[in-house]
N, C-alpha and C. Protein backbone atom coordinates (compact mmCIF):
# COMPACT_ATOMS: atom_id res chain seq x y z
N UNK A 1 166.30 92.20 26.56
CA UNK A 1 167.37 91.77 27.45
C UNK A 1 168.63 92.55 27.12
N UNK A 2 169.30 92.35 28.41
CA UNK A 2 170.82 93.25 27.83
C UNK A 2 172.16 92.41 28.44
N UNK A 3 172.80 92.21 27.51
CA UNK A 3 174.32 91.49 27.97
C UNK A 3 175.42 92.76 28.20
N UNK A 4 175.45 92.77 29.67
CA UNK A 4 176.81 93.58 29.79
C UNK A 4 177.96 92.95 30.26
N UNK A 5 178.96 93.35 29.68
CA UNK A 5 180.23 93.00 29.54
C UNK A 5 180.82 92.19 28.51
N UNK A 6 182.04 91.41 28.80
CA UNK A 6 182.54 90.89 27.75
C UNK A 6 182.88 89.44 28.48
N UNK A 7 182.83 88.55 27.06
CA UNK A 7 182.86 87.22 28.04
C UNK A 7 184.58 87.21 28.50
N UNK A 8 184.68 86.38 29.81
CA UNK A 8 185.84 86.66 30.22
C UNK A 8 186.77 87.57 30.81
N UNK A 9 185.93 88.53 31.02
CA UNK A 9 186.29 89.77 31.82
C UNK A 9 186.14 89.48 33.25
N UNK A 10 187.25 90.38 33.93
CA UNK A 10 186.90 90.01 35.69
C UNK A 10 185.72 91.06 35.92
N UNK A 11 184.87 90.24 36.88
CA UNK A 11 184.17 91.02 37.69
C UNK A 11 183.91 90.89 38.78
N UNK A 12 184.20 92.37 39.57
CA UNK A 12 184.40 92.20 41.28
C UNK A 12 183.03 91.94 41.91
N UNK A 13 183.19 90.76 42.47
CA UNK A 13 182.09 90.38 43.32
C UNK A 13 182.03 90.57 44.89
N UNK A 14 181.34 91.13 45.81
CA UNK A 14 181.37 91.30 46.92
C UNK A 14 181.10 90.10 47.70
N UNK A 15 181.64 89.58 48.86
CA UNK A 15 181.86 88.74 49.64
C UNK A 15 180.75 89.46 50.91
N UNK A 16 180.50 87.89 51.57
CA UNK A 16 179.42 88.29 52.82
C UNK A 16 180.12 89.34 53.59
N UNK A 17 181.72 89.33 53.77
CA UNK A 17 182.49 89.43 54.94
C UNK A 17 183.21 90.93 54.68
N UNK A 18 183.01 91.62 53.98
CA UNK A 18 183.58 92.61 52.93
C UNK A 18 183.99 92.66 52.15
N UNK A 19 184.94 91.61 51.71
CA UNK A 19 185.93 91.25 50.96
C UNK A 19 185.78 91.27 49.69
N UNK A 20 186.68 91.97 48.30
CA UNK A 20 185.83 92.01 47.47
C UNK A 20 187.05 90.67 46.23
N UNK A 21 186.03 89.77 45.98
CA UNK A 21 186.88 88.57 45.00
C UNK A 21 186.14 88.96 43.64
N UNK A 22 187.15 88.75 42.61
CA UNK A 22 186.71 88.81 41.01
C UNK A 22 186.57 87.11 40.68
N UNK A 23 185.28 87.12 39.45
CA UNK A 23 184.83 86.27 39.16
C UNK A 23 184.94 86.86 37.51
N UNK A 24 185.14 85.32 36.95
CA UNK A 24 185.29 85.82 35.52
C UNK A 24 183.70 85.39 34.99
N UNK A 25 183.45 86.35 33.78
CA UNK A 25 182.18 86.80 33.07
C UNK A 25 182.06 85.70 32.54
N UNK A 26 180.56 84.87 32.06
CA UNK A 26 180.37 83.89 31.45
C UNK A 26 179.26 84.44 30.84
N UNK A 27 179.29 85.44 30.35
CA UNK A 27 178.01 85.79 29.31
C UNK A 27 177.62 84.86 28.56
N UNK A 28 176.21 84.81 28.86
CA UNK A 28 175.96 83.80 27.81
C UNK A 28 174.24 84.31 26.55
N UNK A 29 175.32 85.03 25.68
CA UNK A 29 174.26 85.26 24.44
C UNK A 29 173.72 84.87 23.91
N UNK A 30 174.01 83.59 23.96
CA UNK A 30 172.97 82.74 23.18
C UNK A 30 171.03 82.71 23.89
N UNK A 31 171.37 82.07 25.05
CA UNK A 31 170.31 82.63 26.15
C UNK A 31 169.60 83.65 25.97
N UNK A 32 170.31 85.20 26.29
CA UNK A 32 169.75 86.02 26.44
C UNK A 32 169.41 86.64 25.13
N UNK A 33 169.39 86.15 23.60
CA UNK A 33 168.83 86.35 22.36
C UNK A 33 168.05 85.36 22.50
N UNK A 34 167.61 84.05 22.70
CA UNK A 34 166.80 83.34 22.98
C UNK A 34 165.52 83.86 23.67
N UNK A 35 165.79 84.51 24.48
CA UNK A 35 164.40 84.83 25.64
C UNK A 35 164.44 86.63 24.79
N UNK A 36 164.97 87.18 24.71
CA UNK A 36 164.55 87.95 23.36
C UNK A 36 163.64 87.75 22.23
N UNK A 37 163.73 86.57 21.95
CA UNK A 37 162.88 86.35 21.04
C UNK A 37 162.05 85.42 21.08
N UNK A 38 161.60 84.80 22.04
CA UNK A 38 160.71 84.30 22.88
C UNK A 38 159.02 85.07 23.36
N UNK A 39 159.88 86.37 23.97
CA UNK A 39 158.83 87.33 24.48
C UNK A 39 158.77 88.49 23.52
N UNK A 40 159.17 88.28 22.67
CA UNK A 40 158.92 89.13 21.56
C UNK A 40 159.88 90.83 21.53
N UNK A 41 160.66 90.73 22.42
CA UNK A 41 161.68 91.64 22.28
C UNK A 41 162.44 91.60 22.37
N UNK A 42 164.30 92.89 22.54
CA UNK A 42 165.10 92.76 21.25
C UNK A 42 166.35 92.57 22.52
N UNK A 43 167.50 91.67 22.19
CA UNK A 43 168.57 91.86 23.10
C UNK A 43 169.40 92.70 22.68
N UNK A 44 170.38 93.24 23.49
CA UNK A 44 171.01 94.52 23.33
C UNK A 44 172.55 94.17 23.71
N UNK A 45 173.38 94.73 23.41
CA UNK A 45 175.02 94.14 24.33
C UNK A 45 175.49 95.64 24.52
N UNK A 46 175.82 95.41 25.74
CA UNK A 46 176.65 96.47 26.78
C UNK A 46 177.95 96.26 26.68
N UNK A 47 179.23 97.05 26.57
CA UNK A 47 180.71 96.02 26.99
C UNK A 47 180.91 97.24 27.79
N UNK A 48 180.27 97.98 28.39
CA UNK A 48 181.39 99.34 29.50
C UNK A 48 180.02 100.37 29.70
N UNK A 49 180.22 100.88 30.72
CA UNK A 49 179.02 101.78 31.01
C UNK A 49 179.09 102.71 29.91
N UNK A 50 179.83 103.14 28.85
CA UNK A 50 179.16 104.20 28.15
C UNK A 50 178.13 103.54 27.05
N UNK A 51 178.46 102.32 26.81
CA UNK A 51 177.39 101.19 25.80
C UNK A 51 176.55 101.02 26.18
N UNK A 52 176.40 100.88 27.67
CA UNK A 52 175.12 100.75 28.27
C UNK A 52 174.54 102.38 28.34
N UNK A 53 174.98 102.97 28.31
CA UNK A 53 174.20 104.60 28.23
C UNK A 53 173.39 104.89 26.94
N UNK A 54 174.70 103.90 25.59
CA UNK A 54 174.16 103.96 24.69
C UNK A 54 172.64 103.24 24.19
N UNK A 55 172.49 102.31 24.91
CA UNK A 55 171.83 100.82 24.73
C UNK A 55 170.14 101.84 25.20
N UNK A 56 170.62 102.09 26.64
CA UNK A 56 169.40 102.79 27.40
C UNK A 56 168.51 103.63 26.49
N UNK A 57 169.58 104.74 25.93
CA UNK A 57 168.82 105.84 25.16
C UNK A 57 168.07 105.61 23.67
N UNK A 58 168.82 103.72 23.16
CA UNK A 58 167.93 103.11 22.23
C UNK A 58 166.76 102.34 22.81
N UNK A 59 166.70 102.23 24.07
CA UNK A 59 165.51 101.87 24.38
C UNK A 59 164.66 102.47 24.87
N UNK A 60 164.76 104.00 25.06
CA UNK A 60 163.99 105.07 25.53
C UNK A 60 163.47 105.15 23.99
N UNK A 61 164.04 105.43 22.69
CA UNK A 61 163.54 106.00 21.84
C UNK A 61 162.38 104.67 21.08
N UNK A 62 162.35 103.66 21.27
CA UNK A 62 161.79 102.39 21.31
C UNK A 62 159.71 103.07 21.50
N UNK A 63 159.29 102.26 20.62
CA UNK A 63 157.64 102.72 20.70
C UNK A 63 157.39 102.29 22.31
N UNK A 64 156.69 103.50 22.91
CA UNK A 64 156.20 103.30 24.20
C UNK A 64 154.74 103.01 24.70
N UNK A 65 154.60 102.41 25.36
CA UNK A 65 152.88 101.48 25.28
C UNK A 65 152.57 102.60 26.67
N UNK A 66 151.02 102.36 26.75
CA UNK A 66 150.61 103.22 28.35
C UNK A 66 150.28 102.18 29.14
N UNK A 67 150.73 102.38 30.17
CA UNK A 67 150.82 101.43 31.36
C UNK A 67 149.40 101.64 32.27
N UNK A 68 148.84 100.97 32.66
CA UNK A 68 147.77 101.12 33.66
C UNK A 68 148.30 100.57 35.10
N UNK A 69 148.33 100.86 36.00
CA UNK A 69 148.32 100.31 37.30
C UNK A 69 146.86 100.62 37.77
N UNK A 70 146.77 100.11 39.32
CA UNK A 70 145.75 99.78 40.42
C UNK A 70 146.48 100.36 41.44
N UNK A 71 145.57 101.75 41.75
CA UNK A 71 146.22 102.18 43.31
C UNK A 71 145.25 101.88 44.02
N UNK A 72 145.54 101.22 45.09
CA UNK A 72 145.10 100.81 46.42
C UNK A 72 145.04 102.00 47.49
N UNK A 73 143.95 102.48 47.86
CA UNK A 73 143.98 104.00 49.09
C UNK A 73 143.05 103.03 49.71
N UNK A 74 143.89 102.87 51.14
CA UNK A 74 143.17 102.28 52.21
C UNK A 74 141.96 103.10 52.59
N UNK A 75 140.71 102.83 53.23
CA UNK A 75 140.14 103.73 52.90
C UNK A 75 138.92 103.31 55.11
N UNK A 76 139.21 104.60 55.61
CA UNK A 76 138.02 103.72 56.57
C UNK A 76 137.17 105.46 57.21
N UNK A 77 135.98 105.04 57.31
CA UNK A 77 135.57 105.72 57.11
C UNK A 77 134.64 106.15 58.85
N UNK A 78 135.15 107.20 59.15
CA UNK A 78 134.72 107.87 60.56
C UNK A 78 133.56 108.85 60.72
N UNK A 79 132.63 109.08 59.53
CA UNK A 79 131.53 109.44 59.54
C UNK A 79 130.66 109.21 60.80
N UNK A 80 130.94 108.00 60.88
CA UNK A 80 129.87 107.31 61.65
C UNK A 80 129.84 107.53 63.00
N UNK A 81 130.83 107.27 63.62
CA UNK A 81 131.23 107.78 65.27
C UNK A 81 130.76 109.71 65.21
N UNK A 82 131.37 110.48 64.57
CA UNK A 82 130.84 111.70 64.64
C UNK A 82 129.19 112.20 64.39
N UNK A 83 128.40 110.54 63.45
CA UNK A 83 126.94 111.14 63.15
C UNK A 83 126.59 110.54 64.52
N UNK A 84 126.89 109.38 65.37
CA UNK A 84 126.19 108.85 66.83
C UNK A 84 126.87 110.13 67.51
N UNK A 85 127.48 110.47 67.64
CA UNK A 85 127.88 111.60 68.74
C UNK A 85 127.26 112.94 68.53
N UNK A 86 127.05 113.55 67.39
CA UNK A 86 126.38 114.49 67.13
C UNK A 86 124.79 114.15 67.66
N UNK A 87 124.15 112.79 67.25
CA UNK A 87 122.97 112.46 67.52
C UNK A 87 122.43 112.23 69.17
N UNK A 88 123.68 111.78 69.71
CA UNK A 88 123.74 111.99 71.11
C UNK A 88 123.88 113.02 71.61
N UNK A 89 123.97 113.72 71.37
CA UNK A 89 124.36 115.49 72.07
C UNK A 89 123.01 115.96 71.70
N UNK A 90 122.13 115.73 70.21
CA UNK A 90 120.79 116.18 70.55
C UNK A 90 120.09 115.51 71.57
N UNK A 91 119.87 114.42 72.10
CA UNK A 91 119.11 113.70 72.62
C UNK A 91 119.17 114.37 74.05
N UNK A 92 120.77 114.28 74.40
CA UNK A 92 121.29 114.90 75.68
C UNK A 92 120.12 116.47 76.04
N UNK A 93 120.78 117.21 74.60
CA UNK A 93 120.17 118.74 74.45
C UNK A 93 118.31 118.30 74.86
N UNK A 94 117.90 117.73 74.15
CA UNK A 94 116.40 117.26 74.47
C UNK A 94 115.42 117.29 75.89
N UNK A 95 116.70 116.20 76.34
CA UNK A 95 116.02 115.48 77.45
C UNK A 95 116.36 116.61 78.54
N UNK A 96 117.38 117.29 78.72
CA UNK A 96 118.02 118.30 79.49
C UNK A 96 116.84 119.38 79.41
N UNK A 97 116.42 119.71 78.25
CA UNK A 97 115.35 121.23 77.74
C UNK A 97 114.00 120.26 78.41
N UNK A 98 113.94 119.32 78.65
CA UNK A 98 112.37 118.73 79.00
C UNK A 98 112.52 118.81 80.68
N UNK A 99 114.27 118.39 81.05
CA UNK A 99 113.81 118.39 82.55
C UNK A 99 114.47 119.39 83.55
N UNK A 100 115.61 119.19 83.57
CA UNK A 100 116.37 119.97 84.27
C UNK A 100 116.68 121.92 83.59
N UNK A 101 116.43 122.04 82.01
CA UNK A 101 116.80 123.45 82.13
C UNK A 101 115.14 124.07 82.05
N UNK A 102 114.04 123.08 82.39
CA UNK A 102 112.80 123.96 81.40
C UNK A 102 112.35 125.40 82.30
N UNK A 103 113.01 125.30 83.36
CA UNK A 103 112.62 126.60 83.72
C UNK A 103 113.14 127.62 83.35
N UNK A 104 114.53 127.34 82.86
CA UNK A 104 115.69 128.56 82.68
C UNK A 104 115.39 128.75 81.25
N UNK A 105 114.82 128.35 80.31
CA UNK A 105 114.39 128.81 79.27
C UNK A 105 113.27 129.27 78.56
């Protein structure tokens, strides 16, 4: 987990309407070291984006596990219309060579 900011600091919050109102920070560390150590990893504190740059690049250097995902490739398959159509065009070719072309060949 990561706590950024400082407790009591303003922070500008955006309004539905545009408008932008500050809300003061209620960090609460206790919490977020709690569920740190809950799930078995480490909380971190941010107070200004360069801490958080700092924070990031300690958690890049952090042991890295390999991830597996599941890709999904939709999958449909048109074999089939081209093997009846191919199979129809012999039949066509067939019946055509038995009646109507057998003289011309």
């Amino acid at each position: 987990t990561i706590g950024m900011g400082r407790l009591g600091d303003d922070i500008p919050f955006p309004d539905g309407d545009g408008s932008v109102r500050f809300v003061q920070s209620d960090l609460d560390e206790p919490t977020l070291t709690a569920m740190a150590e809950t799930t078995g990893g480490l909380y971190f504190r941010a107070e200004d984006t360069d801490g958080l740059r700092r924070v990031t690049k300690q958690i890049d250097r952090l042991e890295r596990s390999p991830v597996q995902r599941q890709v999904f490739v939709p999958w449909r398959d048109w074999a089939w219309g081209w093997v009846w159509a191919g199979f129809g065009l012999l039949v066509a070719e067939r019946v055509l060579r038995l009646t109507v072309w057998r003289g011309v060949v």
